[in-house]
C-alpha atoms as a PDB file:
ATOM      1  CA  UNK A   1     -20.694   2.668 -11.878  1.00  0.00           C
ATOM      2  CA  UNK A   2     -22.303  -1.076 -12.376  1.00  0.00           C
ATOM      3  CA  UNK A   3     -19.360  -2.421 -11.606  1.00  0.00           C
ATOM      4  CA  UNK A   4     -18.418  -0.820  -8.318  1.00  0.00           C
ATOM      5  CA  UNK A   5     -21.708   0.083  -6.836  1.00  0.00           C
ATOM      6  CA  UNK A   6     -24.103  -3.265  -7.203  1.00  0.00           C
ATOM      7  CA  UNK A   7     -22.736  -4.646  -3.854  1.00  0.00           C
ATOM      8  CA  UNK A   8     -23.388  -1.893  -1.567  1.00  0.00           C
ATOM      9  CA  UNK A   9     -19.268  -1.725  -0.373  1.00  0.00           C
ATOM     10  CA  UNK A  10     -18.655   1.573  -1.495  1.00  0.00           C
ATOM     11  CA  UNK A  11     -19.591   4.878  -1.355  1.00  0.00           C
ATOM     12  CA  UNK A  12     -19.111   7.179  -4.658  1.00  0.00           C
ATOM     13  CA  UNK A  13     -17.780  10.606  -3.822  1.00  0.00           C
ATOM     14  CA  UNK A  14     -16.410  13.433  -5.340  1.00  0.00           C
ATOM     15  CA  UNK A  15     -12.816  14.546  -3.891  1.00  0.00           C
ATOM     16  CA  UNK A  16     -10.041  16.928  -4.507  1.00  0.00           C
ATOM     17  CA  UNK A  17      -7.369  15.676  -6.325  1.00  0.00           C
ATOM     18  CA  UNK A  18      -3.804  16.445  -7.519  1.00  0.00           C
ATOM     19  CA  UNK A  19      -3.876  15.937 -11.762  1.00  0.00           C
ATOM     20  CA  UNK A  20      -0.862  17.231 -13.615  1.00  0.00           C
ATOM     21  CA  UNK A  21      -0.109  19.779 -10.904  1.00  0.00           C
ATOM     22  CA  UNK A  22      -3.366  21.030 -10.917  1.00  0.00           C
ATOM     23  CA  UNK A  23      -6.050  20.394  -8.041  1.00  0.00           C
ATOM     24  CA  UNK A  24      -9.278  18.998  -9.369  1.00  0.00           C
ATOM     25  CA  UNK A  25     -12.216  17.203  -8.339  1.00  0.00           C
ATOM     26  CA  UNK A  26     -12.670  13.424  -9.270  1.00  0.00           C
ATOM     27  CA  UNK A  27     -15.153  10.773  -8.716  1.00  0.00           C
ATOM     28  CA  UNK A  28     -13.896   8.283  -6.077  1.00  0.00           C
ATOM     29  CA  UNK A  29     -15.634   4.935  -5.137  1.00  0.00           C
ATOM     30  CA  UNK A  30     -14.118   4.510  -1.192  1.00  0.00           C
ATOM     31  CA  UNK A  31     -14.969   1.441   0.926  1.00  0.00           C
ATOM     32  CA  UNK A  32     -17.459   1.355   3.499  1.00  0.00           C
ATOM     33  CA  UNK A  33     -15.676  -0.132   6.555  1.00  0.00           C
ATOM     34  CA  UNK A  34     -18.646  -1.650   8.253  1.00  0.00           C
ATOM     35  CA  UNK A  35     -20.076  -3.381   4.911  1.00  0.00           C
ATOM     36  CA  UNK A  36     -19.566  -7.350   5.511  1.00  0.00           C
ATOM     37  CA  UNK A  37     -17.779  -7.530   1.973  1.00  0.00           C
ATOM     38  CA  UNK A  38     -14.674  -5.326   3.558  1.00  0.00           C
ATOM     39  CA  UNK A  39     -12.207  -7.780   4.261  1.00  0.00           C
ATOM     40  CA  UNK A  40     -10.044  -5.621   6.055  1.00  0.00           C
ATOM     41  CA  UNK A  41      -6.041  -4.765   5.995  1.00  0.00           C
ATOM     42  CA  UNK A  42      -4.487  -8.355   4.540  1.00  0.00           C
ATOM     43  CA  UNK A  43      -0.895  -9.382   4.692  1.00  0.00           C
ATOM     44  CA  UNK A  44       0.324  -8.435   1.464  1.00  0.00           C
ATOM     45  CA  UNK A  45       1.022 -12.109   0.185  1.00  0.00           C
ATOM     46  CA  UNK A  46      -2.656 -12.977   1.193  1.00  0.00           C
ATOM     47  CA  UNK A  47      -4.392  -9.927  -1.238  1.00  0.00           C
ATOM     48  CA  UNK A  48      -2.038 -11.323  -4.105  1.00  0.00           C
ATOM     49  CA  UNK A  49      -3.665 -14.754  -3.352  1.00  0.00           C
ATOM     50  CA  UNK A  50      -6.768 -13.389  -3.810  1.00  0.00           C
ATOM     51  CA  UNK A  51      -6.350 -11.451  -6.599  1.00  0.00           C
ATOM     52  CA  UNK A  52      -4.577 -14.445  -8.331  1.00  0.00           C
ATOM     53  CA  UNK A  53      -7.798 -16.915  -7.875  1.00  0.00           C
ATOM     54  CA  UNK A  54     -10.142 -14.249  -7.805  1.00  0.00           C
ATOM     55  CA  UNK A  55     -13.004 -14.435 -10.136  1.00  0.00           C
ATOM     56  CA  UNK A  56     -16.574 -12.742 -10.448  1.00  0.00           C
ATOM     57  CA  UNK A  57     -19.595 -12.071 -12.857  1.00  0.00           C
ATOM     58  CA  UNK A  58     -16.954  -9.649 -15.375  1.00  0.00           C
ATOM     59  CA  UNK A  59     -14.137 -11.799 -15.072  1.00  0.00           C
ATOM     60  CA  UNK A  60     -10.761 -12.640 -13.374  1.00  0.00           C
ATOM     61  CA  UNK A  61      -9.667  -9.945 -10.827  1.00  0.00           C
ATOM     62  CA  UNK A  62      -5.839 -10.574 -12.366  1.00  0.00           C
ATOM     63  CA  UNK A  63      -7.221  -9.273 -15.552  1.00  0.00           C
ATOM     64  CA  UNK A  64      -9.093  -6.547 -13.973  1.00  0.00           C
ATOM     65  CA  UNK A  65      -5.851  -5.775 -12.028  1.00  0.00           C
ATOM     66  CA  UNK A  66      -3.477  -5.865 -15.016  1.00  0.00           C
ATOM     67  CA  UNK A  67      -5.646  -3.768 -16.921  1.00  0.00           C
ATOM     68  CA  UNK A  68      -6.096  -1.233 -13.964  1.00  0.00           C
ATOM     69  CA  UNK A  69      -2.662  -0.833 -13.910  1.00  0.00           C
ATOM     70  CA  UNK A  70      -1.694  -0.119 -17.524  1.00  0.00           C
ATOM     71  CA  UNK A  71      -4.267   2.389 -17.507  1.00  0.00           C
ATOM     72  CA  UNK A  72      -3.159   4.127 -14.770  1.00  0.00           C
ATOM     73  CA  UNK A  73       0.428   4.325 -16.207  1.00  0.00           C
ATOM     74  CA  UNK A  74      -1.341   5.421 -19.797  1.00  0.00           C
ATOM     75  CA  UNK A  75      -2.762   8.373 -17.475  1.00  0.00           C
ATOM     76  CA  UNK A  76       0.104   9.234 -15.675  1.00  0.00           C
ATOM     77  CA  UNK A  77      -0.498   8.010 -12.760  1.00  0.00           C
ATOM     78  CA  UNK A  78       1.793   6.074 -11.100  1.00  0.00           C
ATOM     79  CA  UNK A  79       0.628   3.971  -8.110  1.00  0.00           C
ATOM     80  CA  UNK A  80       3.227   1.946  -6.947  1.00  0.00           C
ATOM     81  CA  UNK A  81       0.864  -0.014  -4.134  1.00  0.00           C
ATOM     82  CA  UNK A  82      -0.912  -1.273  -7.705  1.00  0.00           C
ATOM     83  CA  UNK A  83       2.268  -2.648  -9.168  1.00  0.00           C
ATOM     84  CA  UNK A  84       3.050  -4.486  -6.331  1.00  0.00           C
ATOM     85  CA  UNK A  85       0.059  -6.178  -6.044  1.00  0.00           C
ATOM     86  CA  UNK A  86       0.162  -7.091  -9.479  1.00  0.00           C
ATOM     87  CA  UNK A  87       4.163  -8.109  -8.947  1.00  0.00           C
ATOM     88  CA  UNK A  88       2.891 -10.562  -6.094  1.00  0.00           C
ATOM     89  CA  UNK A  89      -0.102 -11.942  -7.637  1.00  0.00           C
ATOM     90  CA  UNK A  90       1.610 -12.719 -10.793  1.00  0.00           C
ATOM     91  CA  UNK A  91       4.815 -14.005  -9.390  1.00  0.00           C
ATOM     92  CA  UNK A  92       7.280 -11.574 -11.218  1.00  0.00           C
END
């Protein structure tokens, strides 16, 4: 919750979601549009540029994008937008 909600970009809400086959509801930070943070839809190659020299008050956003994605595949959940970020911002 510190992490994702000290800037004022998103908006924490509850949703419906699809889990194993099963619908349930899950806590889901989504972007406000109109906050001056929101950079927008970027070219693919430009978001991995970001993400590559990226770096804030926790850390490198590769790291926090590397470790995103293994924990998504530990969960199950496969998100292959994720994996090609993190194919593009580490060159592989």
């Amino acid at each position: 919750w510190a992490r994702e909600m000290d800037t004022g970009v998103y908006d924490a809400r509850w949703l419906k979601v699809r889990a194993d086959g099963r619908l349930v509801t899950a806590l889901a930070f989504t972007v406000d549009r109109g906050h001056a943070h929101y950079a927008g839809r970027l070219p693919p190659e430009r978001t991995a540029d970001i993400v590559r020299k990226g770096v804030g008050a926790r850390g490198r956003n590769l790291d926090y994008l590397k470790s995103l994605v293994e924990h998504l595949d530990q969960l199950g959940l496969k998100d292959g937008e994720m994996h090609r970020l993190l194919k593009r911002a580490t060159g592989t």
